[in-house]
C-alpha atoms as a PDB file:
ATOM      1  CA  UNK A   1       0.000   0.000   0.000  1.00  0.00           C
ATOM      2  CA  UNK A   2       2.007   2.927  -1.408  1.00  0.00           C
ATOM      3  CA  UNK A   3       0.337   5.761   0.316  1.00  0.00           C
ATOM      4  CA  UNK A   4       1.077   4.143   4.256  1.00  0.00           C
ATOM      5  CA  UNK A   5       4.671   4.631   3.472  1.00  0.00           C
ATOM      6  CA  UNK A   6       6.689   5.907   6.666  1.00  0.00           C
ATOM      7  CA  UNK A   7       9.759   6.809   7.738  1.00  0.00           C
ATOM      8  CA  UNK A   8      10.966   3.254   9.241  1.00  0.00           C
ATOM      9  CA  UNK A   9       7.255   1.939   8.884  1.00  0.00           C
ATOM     10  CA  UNK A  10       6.582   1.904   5.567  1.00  0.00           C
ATOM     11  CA  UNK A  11       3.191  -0.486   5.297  1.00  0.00           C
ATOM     12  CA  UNK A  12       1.540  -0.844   8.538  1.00  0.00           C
ATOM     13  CA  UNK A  13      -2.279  -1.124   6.865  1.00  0.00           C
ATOM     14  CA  UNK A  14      -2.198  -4.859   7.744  1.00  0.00           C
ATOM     15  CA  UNK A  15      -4.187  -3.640  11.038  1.00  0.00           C
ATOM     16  CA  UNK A  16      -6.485  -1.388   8.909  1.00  0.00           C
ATOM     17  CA  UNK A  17     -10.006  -2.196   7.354  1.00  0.00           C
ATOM     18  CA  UNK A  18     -10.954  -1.190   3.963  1.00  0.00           C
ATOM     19  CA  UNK A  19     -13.846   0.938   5.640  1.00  0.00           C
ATOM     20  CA  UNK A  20     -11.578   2.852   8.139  1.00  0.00           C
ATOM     21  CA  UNK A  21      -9.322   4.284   5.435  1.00  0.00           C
ATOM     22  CA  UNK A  22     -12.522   4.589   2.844  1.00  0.00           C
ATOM     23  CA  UNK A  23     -13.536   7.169   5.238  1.00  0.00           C
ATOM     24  CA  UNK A  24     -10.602   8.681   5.631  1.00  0.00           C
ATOM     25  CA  UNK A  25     -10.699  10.399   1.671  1.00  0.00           C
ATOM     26  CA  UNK A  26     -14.262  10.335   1.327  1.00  0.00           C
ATOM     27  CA  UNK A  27     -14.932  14.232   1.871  1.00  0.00           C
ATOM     28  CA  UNK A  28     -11.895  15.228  -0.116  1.00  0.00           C
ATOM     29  CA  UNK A  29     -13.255  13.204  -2.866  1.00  0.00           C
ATOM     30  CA  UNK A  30     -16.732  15.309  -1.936  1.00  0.00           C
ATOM     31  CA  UNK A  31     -14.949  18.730  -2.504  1.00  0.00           C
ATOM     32  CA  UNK A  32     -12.827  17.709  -5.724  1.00  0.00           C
ATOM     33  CA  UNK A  33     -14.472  15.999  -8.739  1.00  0.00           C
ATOM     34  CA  UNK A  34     -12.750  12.838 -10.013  1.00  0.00           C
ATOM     35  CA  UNK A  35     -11.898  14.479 -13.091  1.00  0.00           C
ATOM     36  CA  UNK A  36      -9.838  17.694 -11.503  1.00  0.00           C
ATOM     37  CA  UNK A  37      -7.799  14.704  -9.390  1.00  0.00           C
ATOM     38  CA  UNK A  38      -7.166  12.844 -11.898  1.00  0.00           C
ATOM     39  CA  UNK A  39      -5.537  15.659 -13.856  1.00  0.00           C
ATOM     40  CA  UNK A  40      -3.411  16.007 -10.947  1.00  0.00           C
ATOM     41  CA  UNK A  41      -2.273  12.836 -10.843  1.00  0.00           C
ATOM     42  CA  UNK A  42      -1.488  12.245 -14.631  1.00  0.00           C
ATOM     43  CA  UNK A  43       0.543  15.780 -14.383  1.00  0.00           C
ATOM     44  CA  UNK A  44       2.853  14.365 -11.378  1.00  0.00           C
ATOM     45  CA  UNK A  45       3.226  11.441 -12.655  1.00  0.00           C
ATOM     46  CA  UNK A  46       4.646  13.398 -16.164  1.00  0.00           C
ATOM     47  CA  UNK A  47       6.790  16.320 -14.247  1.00  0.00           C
ATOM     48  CA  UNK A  48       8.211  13.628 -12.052  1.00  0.00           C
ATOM     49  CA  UNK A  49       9.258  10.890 -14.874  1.00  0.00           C
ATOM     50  CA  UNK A  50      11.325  13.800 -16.492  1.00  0.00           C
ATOM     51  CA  UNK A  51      12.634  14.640 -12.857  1.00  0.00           C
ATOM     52  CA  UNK A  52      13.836  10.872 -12.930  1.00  0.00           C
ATOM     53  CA  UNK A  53      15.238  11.205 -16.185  1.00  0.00           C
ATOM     54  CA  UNK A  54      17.518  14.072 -15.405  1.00  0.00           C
ATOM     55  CA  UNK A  55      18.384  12.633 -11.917  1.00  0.00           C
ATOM     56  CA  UNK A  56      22.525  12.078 -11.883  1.00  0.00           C
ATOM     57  CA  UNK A  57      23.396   8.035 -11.455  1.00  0.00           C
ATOM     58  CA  UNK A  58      24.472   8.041  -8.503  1.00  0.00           C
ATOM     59  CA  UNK A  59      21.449  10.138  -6.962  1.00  0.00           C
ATOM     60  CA  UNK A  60      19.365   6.728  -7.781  1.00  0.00           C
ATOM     61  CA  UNK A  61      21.410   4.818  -4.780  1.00  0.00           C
ATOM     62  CA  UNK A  62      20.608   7.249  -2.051  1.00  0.00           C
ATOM     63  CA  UNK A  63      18.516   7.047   1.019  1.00  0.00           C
ATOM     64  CA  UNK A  64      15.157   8.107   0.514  1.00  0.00           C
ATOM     65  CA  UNK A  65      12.755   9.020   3.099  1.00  0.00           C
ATOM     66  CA  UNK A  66      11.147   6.209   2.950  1.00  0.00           C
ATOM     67  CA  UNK A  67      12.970   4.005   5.738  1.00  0.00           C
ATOM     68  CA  UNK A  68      15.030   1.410   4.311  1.00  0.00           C
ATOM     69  CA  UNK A  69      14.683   2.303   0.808  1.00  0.00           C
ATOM     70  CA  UNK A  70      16.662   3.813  -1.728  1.00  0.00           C
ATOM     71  CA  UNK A  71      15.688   6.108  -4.497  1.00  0.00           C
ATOM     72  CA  UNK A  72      15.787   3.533  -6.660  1.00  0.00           C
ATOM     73  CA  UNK A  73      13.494   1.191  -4.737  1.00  0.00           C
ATOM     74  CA  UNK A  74      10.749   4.008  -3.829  1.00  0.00           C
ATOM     75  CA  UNK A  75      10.628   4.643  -8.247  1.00  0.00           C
ATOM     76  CA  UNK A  76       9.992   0.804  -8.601  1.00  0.00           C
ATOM     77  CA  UNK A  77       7.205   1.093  -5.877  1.00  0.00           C
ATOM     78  CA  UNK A  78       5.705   4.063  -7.623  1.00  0.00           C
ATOM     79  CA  UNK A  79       4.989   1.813 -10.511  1.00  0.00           C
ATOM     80  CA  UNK A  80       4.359  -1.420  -8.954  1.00  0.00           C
ATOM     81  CA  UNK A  81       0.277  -0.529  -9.543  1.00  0.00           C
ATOM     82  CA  UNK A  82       1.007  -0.185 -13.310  1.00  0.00           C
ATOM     83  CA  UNK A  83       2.933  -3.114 -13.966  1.00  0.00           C
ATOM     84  CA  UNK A  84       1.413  -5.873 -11.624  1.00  0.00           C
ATOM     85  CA  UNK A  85      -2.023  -7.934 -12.489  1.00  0.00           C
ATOM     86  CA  UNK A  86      -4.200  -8.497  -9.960  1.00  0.00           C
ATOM     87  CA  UNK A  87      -3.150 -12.666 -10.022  1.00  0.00           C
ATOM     88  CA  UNK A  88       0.576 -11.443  -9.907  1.00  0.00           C
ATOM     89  CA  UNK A  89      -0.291  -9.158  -6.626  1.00  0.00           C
ATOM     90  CA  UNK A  90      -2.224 -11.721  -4.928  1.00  0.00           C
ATOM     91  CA  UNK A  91       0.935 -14.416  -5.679  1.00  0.00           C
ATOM     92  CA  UNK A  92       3.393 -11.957  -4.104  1.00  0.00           C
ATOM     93  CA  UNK A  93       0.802 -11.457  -1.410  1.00  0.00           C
ATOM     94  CA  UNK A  94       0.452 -15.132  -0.497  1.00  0.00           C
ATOM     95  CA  UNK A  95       4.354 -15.157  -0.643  1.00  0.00           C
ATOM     96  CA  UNK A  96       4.574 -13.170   1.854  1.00  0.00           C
ATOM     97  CA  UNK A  97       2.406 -14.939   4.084  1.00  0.00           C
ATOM     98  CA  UNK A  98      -0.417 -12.014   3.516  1.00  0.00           C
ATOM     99  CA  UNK A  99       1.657  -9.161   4.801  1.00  0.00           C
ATOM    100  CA  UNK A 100       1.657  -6.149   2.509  1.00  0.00           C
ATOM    101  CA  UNK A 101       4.331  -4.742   4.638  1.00  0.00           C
ATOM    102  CA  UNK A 102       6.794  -8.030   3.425  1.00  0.00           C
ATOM    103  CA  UNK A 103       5.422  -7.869  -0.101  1.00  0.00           C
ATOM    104  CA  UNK A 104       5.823  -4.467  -0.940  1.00  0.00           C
ATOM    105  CA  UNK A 105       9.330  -4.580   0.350  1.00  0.00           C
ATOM    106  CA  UNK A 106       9.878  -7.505  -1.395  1.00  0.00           C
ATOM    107  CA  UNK A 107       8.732  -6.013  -4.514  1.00  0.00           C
ATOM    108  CA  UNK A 108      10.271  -2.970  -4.598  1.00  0.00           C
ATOM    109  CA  UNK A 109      13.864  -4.383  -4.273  1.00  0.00           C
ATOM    110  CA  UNK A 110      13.753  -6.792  -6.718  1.00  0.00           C
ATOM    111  CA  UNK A 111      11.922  -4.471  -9.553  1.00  0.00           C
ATOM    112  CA  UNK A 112      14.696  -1.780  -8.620  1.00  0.00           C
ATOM    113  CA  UNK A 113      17.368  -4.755  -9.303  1.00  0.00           C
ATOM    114  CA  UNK A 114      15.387  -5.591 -12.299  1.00  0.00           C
ATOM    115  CA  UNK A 115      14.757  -2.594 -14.514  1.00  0.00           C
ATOM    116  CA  UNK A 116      17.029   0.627 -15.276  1.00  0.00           C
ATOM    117  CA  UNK A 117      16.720   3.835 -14.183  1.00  0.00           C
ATOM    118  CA  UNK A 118      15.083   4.623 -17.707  1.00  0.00           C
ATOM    119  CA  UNK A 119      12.464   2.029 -17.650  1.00  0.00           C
ATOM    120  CA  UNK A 120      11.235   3.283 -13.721  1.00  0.00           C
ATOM    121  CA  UNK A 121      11.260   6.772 -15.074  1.00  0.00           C
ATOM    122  CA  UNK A 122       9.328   5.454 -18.263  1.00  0.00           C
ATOM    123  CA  UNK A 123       7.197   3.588 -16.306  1.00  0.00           C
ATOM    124  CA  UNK A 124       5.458   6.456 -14.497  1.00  0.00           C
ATOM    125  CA  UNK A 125       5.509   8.879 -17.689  1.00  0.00           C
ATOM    126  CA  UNK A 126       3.821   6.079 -19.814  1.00  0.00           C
ATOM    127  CA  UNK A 127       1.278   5.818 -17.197  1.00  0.00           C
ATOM    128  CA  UNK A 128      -0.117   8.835 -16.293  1.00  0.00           C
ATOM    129  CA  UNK A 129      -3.423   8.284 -17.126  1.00  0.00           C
ATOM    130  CA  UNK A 130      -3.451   5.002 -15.519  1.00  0.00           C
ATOM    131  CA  UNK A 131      -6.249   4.437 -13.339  1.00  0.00           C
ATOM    132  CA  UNK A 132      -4.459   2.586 -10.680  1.00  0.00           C
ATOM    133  CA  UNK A 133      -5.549   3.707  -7.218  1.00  0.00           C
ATOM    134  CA  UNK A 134      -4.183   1.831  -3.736  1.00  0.00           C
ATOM    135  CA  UNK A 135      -6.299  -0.838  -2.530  1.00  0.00           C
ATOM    136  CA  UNK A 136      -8.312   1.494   0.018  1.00  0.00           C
ATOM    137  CA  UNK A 137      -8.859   4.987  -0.075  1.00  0.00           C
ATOM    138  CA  UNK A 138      -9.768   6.145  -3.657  1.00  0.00           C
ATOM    139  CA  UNK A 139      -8.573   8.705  -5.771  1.00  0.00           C
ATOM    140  CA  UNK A 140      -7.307  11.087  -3.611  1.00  0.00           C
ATOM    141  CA  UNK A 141      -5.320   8.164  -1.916  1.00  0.00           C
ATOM    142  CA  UNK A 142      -3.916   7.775  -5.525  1.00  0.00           C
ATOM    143  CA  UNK A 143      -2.450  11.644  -5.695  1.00  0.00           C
ATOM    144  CA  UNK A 144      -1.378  11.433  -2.188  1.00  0.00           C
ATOM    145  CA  UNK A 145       0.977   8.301  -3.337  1.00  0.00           C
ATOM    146  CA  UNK A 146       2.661   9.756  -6.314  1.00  0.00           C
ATOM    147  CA  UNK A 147       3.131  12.893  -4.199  1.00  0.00           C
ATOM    148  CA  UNK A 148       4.273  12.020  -0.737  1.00  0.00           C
ATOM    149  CA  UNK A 149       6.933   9.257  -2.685  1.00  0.00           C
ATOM    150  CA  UNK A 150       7.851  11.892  -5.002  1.00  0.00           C
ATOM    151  CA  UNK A 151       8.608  13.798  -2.112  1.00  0.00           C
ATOM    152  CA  UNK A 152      10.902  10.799  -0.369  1.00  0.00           C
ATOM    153  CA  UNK A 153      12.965  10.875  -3.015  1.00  0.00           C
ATOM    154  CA  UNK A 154      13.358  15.232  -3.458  1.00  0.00           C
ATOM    155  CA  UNK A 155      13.482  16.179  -0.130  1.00  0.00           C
ATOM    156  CA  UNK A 156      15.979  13.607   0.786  1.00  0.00           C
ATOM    157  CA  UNK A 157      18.378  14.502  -2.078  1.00  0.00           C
ATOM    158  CA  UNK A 158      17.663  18.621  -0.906  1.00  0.00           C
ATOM    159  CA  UNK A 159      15.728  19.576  -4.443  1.00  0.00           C
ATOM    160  CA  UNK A 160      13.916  22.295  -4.457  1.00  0.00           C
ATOM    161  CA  UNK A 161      11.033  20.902  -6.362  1.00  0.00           C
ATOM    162  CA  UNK A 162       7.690  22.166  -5.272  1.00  0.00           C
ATOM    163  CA  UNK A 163       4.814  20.454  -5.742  1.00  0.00           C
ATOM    164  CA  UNK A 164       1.477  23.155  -7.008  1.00  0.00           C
ATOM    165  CA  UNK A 165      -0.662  24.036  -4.646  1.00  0.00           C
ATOM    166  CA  UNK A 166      -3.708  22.542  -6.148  1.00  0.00           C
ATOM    167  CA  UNK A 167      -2.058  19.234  -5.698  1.00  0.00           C
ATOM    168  CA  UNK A 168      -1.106  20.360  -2.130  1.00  0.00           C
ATOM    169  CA  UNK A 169      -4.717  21.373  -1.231  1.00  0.00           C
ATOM    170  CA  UNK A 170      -6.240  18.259  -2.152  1.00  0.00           C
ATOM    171  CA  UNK A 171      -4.234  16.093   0.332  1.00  0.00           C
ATOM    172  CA  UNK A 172      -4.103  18.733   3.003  1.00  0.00           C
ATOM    173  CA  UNK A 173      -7.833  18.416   2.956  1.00  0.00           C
ATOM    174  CA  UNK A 174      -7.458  14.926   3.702  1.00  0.00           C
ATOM    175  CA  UNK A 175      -5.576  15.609   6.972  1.00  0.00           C
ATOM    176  CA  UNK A 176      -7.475  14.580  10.256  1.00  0.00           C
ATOM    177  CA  UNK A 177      -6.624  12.969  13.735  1.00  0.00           C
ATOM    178  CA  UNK A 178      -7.842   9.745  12.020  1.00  0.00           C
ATOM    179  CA  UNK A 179      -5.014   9.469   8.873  1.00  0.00           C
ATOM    180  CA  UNK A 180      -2.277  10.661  11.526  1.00  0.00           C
ATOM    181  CA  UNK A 181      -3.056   7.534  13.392  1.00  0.00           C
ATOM    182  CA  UNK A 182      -3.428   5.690  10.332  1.00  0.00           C
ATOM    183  CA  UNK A 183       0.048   6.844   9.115  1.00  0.00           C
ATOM    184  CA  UNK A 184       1.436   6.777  12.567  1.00  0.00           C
ATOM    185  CA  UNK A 185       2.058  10.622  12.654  1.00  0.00           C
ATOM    186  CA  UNK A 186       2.829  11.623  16.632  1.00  0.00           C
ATOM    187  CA  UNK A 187       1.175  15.094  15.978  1.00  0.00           C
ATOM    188  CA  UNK A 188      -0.285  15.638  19.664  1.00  0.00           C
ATOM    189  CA  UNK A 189       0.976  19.027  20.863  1.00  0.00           C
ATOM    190  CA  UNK A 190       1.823  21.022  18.027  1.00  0.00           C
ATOM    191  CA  UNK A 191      -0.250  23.247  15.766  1.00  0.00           C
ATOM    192  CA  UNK A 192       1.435  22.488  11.916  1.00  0.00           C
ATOM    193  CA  UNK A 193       1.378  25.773  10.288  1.00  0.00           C
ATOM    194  CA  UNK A 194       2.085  26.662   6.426  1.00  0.00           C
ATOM    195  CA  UNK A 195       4.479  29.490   5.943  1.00  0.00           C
ATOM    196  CA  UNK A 196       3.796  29.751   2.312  1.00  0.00           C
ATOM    197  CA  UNK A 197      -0.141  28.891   2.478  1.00  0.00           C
ATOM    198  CA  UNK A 198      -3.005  29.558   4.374  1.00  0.00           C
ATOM    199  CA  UNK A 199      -3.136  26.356   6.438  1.00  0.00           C
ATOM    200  CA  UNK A 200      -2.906  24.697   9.932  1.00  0.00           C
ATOM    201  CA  UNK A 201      -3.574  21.519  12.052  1.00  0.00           C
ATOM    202  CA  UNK A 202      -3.704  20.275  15.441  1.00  0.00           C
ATOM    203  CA  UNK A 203      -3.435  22.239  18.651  1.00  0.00           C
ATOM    204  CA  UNK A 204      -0.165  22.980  20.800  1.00  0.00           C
ATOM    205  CA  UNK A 205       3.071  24.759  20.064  1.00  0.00           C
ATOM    206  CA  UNK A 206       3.554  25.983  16.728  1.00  0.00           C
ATOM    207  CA  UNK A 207       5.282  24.007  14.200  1.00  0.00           C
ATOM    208  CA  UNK A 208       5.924  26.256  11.162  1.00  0.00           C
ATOM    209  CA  UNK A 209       7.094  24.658   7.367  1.00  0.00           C
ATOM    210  CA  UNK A 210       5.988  24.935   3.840  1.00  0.00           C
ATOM    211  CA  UNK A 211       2.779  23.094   3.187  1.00  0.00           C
ATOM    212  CA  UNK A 212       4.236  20.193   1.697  1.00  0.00           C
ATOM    213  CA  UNK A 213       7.282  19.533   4.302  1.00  0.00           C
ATOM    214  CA  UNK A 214       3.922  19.508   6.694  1.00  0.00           C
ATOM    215  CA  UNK A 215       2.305  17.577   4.482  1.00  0.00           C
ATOM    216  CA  UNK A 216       5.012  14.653   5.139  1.00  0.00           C
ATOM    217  CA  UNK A 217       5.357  14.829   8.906  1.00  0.00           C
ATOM    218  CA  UNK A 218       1.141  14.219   8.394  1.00  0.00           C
ATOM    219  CA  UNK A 219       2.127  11.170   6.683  1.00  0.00           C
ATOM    220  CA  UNK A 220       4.645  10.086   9.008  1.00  0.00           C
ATOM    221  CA  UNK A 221       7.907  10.940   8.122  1.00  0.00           C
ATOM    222  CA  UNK A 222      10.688  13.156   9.488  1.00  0.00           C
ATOM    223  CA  UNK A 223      12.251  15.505   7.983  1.00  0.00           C
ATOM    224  CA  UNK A 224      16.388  16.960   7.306  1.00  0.00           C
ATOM    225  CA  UNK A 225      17.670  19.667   9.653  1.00  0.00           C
ATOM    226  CA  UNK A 226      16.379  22.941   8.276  1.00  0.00           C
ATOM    227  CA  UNK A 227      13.318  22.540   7.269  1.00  0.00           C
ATOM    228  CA  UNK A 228      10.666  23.409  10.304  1.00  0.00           C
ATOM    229  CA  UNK A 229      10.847  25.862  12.745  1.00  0.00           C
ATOM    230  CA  UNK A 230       9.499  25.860  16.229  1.00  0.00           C
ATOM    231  CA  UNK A 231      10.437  24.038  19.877  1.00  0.00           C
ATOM    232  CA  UNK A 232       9.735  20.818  19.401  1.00  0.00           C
ATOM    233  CA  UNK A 233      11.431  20.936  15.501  1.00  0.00           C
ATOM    234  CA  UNK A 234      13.762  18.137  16.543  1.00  0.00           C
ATOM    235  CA  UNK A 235      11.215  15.752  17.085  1.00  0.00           C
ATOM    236  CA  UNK A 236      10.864  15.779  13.599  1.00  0.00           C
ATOM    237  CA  UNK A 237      13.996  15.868  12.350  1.00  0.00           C
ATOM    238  CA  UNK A 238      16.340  13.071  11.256  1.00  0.00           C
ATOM    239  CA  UNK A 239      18.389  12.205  13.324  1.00  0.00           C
END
């Protein structure tokens, strides 16, 4: 599940029902028509293949954010919708003795050993109007993937690539005390606040970043030195 990715806990929706994380994009899916999101999606999934295609060699072998995985690795995830059948998934699943966690792991190491830097970054240009979406949570769920990976790999190399605002919007909408537990984001004290939107979260101490550094620490990760500002900023920070 592409979306549950986390810093050190990449696929914990083992312990999740299909219902609990329905709910958890159904009134972003309410405010944006299928249509607009799936725009979205189609355009990340183009500006980031050409990102990939420009990226230096040795840029594929470093850590992402996404614990345990490289660059390369968290591009062969990206794709893993696109290229698997539904018999193939469920034959990897029972592989893995029905733990998503083990199979997308699995997965993404060998199809990074597999295929060449070109073929991941032509994977995810040649689908961009693919209508993959992760098993639960719909469309937005399906943004919110290509997005929050494409940011595992940026942020952790320090590129200034930001993602558009609409793009942004659409998954901050989808930000509530249920996906932090869901994603296993400690958010309890703080109040996130966007320095270069109008947008906050939560209750507490202020926690001040652009939208979509916030936007990760919602989906569980932590971020480099430098990029959040505030007294409890190195609770978020890699360490």
């Amino acid at each position: 599940m592409a979306i549950v990715s986390g810093h050190g806990n990449r696929h914990h929706l083992d312990s999740w029902s299909r219902r609990d994380m329905m709910g958890i994009m159904s009134n972003t899916a309410d405010r944006h028509s299928t249509d607009q999101v799936r725009a979205a999606i189609a355009a990340e999934r183009r500006e980031f293949a050409e990102l990939l295609d420009a990226l230096p060699a040795e840029k594929w072998d470093a850590p992402s954010l996404c614990g345990g995985w490289r660059v390369r690795e968290v591009a062969a995830h990206m794709t893993m919708g696109f290229r698997y059948s539904l018999p193939k998934m469920a034959r990897e699943l029972v592989r893995a003795r029905g733990s998503l966690d083990r199979m997308t792991d699995h997965c993404a190491r060998a199809d990074a050993a597999a295929h060449s830097t070109a073929e991941l970054a032509a994977f995810l240009r040649d689908n961009a109007h693919h209508p993959w979406k992760p098993p639960v949570g719909g469309i937005a769920a399906a943004l919110g993937h290509d997005v929050i990976h494409g940011l595992d790999i940026t942020v952790a190399l320090g590129m200034d690539r930001r993602v558009p605002e609409d793009r942004l919007r659409v998954l901050l909408g989808t930000v509530t005390p249920r996906t932090a537990r869901f994603f296993k984001a400690d958010l309890g004290g703080v109040r996130l606040r966007a320095t270069d939107l109008d947008w906050s979260y939560g209750t507490g101490a202020p926690l001040s970043g652009t939208a979509q550094d916030l936007l990760l620490l919602a989906y569980g990760r932590r971020l480099p030195a430098g990029h959040l500002e505030g007294e409890h900023q190195t609770r978020f920070t890699l360490r």
